[in-house]
Protein backbone atom coordinates (compact mmCIF):
# COMPACT_ATOMS: atom_id res chain seq x y z
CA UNK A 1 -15.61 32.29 -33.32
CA UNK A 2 -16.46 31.71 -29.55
CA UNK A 3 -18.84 28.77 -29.21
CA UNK A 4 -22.12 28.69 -27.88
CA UNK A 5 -21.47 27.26 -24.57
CA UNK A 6 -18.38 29.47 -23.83
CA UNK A 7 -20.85 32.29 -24.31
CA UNK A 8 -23.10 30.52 -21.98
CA UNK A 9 -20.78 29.89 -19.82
CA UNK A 10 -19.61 33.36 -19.66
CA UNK A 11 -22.71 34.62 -18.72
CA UNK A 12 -23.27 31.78 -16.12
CA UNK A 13 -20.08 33.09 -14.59
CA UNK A 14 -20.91 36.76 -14.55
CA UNK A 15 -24.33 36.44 -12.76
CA UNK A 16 -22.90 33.96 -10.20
CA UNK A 17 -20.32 36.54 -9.38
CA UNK A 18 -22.86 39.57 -8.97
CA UNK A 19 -25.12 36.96 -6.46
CA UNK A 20 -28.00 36.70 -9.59
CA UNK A 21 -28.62 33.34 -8.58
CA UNK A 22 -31.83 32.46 -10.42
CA UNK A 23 -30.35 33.66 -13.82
CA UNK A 24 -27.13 32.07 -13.20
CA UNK A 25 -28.89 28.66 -12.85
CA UNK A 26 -30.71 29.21 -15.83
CA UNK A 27 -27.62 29.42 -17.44
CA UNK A 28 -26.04 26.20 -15.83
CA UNK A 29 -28.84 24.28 -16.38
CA UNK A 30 -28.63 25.48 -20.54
CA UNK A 31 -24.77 24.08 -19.96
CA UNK A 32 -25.65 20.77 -18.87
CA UNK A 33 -28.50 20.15 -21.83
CA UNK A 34 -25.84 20.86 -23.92
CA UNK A 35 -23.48 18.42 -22.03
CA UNK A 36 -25.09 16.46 -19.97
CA UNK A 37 -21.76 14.84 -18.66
CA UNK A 38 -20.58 18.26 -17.61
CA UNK A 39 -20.27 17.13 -13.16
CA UNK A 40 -18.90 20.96 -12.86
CA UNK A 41 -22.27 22.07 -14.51
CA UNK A 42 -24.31 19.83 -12.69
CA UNK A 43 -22.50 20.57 -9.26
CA UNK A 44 -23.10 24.01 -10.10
CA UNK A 45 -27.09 23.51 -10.85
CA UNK A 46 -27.42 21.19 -7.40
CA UNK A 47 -25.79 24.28 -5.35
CA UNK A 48 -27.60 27.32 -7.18
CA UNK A 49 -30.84 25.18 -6.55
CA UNK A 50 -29.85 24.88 -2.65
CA UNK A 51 -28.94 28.56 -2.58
CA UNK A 52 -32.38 29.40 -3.96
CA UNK A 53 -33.96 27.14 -1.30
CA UNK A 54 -34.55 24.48 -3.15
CA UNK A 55 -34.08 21.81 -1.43
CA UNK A 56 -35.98 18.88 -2.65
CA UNK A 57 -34.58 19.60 -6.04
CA UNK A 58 -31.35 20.11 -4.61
CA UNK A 59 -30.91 16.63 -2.67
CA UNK A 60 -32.35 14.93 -5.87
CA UNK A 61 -29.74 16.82 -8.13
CA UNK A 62 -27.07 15.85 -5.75
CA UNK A 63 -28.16 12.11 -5.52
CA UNK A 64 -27.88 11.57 -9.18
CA UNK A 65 -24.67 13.39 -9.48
CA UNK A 66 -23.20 11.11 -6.49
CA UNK A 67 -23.84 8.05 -8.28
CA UNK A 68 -22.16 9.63 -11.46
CA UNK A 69 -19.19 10.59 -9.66
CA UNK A 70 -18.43 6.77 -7.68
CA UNK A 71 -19.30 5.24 -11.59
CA UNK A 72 -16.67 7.72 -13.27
CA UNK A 73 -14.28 6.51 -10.12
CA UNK A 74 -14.40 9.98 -8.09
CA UNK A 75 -15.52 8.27 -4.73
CA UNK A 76 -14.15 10.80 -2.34
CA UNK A 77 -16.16 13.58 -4.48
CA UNK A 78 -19.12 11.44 -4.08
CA UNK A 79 -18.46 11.20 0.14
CA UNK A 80 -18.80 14.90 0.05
CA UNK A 81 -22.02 15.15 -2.12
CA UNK A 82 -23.67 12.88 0.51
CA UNK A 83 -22.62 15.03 3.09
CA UNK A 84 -24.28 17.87 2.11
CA UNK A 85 -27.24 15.52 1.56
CA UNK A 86 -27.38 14.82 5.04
CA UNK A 87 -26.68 18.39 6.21
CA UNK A 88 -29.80 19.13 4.06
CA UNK A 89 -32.38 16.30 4.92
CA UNK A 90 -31.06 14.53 7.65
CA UNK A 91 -33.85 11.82 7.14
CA UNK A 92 -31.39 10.48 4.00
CA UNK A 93 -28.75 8.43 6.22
CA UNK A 94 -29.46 5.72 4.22
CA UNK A 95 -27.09 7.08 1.39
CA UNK A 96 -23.82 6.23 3.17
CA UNK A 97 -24.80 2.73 2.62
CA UNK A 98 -26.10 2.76 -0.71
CA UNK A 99 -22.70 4.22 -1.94
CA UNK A 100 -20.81 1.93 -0.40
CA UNK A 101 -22.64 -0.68 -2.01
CA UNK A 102 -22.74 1.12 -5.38
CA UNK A 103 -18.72 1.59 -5.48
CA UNK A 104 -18.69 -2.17 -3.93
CA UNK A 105 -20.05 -3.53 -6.89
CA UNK A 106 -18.42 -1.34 -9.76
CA UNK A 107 -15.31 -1.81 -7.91
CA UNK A 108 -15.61 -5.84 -8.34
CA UNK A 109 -13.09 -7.12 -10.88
CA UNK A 110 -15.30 -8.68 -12.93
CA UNK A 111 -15.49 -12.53 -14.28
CA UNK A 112 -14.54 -12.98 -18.00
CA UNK A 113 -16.95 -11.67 -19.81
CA UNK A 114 -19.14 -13.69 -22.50
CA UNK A 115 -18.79 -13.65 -26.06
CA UNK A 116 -20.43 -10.56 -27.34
CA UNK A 117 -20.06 -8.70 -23.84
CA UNK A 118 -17.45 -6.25 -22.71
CA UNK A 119 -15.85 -6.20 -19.32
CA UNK A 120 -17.29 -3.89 -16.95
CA UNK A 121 -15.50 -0.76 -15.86
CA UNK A 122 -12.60 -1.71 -13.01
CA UNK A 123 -12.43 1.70 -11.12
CA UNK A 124 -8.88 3.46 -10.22
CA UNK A 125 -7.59 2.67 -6.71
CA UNK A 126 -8.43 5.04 -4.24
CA UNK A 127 -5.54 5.02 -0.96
CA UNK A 128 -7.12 3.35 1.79
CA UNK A 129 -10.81 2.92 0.67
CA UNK A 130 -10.43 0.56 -2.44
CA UNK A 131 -8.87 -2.15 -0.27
CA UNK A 132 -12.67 -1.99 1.73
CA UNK A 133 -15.15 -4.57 1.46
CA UNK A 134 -18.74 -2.83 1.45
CA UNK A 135 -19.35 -2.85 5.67
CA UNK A 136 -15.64 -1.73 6.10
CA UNK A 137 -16.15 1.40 3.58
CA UNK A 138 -19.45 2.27 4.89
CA UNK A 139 -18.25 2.67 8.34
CA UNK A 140 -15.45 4.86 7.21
CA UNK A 141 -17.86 6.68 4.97
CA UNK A 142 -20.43 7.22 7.57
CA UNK A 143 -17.83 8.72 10.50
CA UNK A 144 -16.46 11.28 7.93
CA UNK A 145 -17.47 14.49 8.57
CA UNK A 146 -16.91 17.59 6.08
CA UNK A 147 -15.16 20.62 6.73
CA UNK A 148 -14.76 24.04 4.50
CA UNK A 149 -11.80 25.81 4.36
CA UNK A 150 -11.65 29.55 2.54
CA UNK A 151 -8.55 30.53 0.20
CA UNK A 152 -5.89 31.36 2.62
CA UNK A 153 -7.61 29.62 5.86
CA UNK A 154 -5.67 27.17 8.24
CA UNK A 155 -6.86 23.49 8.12
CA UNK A 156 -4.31 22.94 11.11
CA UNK A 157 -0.96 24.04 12.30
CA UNK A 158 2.77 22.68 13.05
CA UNK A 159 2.59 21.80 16.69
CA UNK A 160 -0.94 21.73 17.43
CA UNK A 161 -2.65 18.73 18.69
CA UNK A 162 -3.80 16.47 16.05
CA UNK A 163 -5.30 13.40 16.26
CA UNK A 164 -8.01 12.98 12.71
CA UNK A 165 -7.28 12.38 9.13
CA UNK A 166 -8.15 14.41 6.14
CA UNK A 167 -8.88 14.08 2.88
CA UNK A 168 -9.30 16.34 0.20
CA UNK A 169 -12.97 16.19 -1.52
CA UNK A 170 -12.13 19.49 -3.80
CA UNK A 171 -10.12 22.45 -4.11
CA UNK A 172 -6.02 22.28 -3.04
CA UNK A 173 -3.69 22.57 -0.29
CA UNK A 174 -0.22 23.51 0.73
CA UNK A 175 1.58 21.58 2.72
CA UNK A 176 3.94 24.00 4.60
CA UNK A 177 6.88 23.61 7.22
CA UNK A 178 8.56 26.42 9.43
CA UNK A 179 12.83 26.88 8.30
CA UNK A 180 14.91 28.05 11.14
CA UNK A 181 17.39 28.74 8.34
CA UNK A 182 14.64 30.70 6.59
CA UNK A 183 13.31 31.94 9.71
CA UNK A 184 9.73 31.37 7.99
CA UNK A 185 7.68 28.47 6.22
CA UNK A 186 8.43 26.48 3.11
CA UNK A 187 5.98 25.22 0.84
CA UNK A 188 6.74 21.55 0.76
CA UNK A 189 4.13 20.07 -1.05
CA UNK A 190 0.34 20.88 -3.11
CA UNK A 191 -2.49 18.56 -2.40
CA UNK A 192 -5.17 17.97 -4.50
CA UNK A 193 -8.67 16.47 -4.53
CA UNK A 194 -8.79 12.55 -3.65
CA UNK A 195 -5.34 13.43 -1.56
CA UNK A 196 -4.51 12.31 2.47
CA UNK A 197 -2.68 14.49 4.99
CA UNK A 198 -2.64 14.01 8.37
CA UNK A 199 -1.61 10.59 9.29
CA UNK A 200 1.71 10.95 10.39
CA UNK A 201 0.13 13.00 14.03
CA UNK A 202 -2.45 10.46 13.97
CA UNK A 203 -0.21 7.01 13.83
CA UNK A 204 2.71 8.52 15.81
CA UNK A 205 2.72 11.50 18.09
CA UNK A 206 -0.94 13.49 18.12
CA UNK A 207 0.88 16.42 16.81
CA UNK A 208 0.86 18.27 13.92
CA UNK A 209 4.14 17.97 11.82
CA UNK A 210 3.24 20.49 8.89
CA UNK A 211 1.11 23.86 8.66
CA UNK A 212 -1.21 22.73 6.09
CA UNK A 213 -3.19 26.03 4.56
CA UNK A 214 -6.36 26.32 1.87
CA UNK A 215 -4.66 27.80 -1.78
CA UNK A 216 -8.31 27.56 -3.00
CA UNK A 217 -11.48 27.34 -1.49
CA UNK A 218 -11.28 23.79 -0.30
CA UNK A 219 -13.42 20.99 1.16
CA UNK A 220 -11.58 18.41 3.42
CA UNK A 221 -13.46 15.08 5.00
CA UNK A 222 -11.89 14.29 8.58
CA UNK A 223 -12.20 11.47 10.93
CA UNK A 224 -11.13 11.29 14.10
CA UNK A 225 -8.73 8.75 16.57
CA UNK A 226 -11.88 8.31 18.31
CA UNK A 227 -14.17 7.56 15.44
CA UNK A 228 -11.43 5.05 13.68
CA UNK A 229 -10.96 3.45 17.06
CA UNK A 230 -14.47 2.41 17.31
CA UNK A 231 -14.45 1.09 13.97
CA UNK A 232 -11.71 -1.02 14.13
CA UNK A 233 -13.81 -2.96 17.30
CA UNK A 234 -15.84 -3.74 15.21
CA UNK A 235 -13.85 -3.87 12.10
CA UNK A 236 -10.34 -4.46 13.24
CA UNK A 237 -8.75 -5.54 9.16
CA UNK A 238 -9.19 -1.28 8.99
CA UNK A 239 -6.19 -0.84 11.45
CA UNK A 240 -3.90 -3.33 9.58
CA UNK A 241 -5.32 -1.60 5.93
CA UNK A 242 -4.61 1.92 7.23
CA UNK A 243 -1.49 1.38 8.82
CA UNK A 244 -0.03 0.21 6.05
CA UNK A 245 -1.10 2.70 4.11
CA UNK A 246 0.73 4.87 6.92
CA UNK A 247 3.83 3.13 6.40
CA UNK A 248 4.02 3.76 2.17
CA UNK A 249 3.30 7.42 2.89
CA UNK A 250 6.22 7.58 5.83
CA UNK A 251 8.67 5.65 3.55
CA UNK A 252 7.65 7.76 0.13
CA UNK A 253 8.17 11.16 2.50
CA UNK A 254 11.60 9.79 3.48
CA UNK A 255 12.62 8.71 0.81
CA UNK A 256 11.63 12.18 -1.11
CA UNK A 257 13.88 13.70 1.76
CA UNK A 258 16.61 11.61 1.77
CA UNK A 259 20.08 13.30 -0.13
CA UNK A 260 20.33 9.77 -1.56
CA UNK A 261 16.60 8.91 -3.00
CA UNK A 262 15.40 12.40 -3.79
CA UNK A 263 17.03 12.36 -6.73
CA UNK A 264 14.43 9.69 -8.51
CA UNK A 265 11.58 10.48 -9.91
CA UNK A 266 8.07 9.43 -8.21
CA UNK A 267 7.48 6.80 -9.84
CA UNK A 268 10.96 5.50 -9.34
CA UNK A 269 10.19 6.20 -5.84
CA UNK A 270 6.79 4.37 -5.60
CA UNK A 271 8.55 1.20 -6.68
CA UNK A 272 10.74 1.06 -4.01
CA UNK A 273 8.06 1.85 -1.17
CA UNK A 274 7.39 -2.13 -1.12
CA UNK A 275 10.83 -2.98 -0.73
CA UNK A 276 11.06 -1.52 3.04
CA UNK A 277 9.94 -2.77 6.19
CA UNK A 278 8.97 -0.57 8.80
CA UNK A 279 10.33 -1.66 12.48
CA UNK A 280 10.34 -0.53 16.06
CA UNK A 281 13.60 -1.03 18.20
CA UNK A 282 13.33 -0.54 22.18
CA UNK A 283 15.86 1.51 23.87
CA UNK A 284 19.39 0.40 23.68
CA UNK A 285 19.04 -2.27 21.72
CA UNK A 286 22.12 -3.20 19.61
CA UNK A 287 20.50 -3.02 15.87
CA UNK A 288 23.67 -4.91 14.23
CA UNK A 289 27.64 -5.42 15.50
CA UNK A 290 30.86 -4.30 14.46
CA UNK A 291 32.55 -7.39 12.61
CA UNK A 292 28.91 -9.17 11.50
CA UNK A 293 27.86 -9.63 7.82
CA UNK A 294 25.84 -7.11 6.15
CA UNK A 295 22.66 -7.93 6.26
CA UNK A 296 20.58 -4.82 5.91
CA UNK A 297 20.49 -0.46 5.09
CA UNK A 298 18.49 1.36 7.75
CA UNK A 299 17.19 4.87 7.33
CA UNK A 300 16.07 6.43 10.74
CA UNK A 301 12.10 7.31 10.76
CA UNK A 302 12.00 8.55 14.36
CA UNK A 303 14.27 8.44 17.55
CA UNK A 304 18.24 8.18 17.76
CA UNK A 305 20.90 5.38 17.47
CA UNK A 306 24.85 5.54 18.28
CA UNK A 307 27.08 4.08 16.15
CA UNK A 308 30.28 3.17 17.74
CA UNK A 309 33.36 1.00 17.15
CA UNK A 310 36.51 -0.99 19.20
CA UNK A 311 39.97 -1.73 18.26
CA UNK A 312 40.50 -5.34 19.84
CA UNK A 313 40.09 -5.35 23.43
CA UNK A 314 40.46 -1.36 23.07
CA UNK A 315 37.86 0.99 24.49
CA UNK A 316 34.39 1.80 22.98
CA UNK A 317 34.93 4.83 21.08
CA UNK A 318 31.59 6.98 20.21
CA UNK A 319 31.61 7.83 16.33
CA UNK A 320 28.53 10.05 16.11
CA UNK A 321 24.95 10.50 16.89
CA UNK A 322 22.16 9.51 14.24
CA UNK A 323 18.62 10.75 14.20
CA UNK A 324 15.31 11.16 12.23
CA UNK A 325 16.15 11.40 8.33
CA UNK A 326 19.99 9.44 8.79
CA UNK A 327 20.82 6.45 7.20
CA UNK A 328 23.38 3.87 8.25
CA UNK A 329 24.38 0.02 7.20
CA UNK A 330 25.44 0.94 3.69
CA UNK A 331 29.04 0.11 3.97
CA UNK A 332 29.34 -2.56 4.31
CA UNK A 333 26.84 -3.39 1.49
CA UNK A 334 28.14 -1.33 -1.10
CA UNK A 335 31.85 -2.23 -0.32
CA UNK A 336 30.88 -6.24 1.00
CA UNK A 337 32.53 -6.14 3.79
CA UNK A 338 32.29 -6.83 7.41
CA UNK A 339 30.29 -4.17 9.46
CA UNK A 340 32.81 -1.92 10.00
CA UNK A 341 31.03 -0.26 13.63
CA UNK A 342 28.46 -1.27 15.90
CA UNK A 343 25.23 0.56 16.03
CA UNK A 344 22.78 0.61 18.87
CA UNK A 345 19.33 2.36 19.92
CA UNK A 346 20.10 5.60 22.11
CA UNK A 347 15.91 5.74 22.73
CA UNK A 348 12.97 3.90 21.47
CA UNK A 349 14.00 4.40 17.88
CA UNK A 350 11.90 3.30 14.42
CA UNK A 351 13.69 1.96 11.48
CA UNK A 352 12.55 1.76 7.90
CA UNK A 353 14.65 -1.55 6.50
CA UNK A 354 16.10 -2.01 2.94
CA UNK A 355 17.48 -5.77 3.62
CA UNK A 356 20.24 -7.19 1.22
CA UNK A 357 18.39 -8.95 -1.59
CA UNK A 358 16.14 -5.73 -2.31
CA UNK A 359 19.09 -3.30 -1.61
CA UNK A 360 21.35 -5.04 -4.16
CA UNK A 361 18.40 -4.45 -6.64
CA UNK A 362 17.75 -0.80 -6.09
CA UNK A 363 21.93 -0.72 -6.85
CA UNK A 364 21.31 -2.45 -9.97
CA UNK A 365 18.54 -0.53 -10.81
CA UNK A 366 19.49 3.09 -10.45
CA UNK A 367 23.28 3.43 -11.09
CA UNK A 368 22.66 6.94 -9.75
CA UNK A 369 21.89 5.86 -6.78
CA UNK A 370 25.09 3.98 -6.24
CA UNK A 371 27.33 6.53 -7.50
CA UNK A 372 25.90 8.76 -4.72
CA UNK A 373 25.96 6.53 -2.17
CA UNK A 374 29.78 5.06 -2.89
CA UNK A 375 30.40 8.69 -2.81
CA UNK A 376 28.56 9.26 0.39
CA UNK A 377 30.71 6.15 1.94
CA UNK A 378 34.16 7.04 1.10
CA UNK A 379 33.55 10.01 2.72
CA UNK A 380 32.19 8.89 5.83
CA UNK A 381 34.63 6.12 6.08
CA UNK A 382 37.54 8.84 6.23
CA UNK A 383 35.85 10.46 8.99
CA UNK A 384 35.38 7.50 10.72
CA UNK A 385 39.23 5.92 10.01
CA UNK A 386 40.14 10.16 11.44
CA UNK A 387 38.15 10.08 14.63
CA UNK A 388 39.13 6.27 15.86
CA UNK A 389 42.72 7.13 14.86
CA UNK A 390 42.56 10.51 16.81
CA UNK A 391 40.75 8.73 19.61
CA UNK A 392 42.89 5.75 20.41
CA UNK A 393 45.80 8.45 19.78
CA UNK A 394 44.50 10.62 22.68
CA UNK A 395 44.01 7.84 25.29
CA UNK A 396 46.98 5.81 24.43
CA UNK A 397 48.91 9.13 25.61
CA UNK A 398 46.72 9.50 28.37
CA UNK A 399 47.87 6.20 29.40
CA UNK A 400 51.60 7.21 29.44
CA UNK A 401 51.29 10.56 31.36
């Protein structure tokens, strides 16, 4: 038998889709008296009542459903409510603050509690904004501005400028990336609500590195270079929060690229984010030399390094090229040997660094791992044995002629 609210519900549905916007609120409204924790319902109620020109209803609607959301943990959802707020009644710019201070104080891990009491609510983490204090968040909150997106719409394309951060206050993404082999796009990843894109044109280059297009009617909160830049005069513990925030999502996207790492699961991957260190090398700067102990595995973030090796007081001989995605250094680790080449910086190249202590762990840890990456090793230490054999072949004839 179909339950009362499904019928309800049903209804609801059918006059919001034939633009019957008084009867459909009726409906919503019947929804929420019978569940009165129902957000959908009450989102729904708070937008029919704007629609209908409601407004003073509306905001109020909207205000109590804010607070709802940051005390069930949706924050971002919250940011969004209080945007329409403001896009309603301007006069309300007061509400920035008061949700900052609301999530500031739920968000407090609370002191043992007495006998008799329970321990309040700690909220989930949120990227970026749960490492806040209450000024910090309500400057971030405050510069956010929203932004709808249709089913099928562009947020922003591979290539174009881009210089702001998003965030996802409802609906879903696709994150998508043109193939030459394909000759078309990829879908590379879906992106919910409470979910960042953006940061990598942001931090690095101003570009865009990834289509990213609506699946579902979407909402996304953006905030500019410009607008964090003024922040962090003010509030400068924002840059160091959000860049390394930056740096777990470059490391996690590497890693979920990498032929070695992308075959652990997420979680497997999240452990290991911690473990790297992000670094910047200048131009043709030697990284580590041919003979020295191992010390450290590299994967390449960004730029180019050339990886080289010499037989005694032989020539130099050039063993390859490495660039964005590569990995060098293992080796020697995995074998415990001597570095058997030399690797320097062809251009102003960034490194994420898996140094010895943590590398031996990740070995120890996932025995997949190290069966790939012996694998891997042997392989490239033929091809590196062929071409300096070939080499000093070649010139030691050259020297006879």
């Amino acid at each position: 038998m179909v339950s009362e609210k499904a019928l309800i519900k049903g209804r609801a549905q059918r006059y919001l889709s034939r633009g019957n916007y008084k009867k459909a609120l009726g409906e919503f409204q019947k929804i929420v008296q019978l569940d009165p924790m129902n957000l959908r319902a009450r989102l729904r109620v708070a937008d029919l009542l704007r629609k209908l020109g409601r407004s003073d209803k509306a905001v109020a609607h909207y205000k109590q459903l804010a607070r709802q959301y940051v005390e069930e943990g949706f924050l971002i959802q919250a940011i969004s409510l209080n945007k329409i707020i403001l896009r309603i009644d301007p006069s309300q710019e007061g509400i920035d603050k008061e949700l900052a201070d609301l999530y500031a104080q739920i968000g407090t891990p609370s002191q043992m509690p007495a006998k008799g009491q329970t321990a309040e609510k700690k909220l989930p983490e949120i990227p970026l904004f749960s490492e806040l204090n209450r000024k910090e968040l309500h400057e971030v909150i405050s510069h956010l501005t929203a932004k709808q997106v249709a089913k099928g719409n562009l947020v922003c394309k591979e290539g174009d400028p881009g210089d702001s951060i998003y965030i996802i206050s409802s609906g879903k993404v696709g994150i998508f990336k043109y193939s030459r082999k394909k000759q078309g796009e990829i879908l590379l990843a879906t992106l919910r609500e409470g979910d960042f894109f953006g940061e990598f044109g942001f931090f690095s280059d101003r570009k865009r590195h990834a289509t990213v297009k609506a699946l579902a009617d979407s909402e996304v909160l953006e905030i500019s270079r410009d607008d964090f830049d003024e922040i962090a005069k003010v509030h400068p513990r924002i840059r160091d929060i959000l860049l390394t925030f930056y740096k777990k999502r470059i490391i996690d996207t590497l890693l979920a690229f990498s032929p070695l790492f992308r075959q652990l699961q997420p979680r497997q991957r999240a452990q290991l984010v911690n473990r790297f260190k992000l670094r910047r090398v200048g131009e043709n700067r030697v990284i580590f030399e041919q003979g020295g102990p191992p010390t450290s595995f590299f994967i390449i973030k960004s730029g180019e390094v050339e990886v080289f090796a010499s037989k005694g007081a032989g020539p130099r001989v050039t063993l390859g090229h490495l660039k964005g995605g590569d990995f060098f250094g293992e080796i020697s680790l995995i074998f415990n040997r001597p570095r058997t080449a030399s690797v320097r910086t062809a251009k102003t190249t960034e490194l994420l660094e898996l140094e010895k202590a943590d590398f031996d762990h990740v070995v120890a840890e996932y025995p997949s791992f190290k069966g790939a990456l012996e694998a891997f090793s042997r392989k490239r230490l033929e091809v590196t044995s062929h071409i300096i054999s070939s080499s000093w072949t070649e010139k030691a004839t050259a020297a006879m002629v």
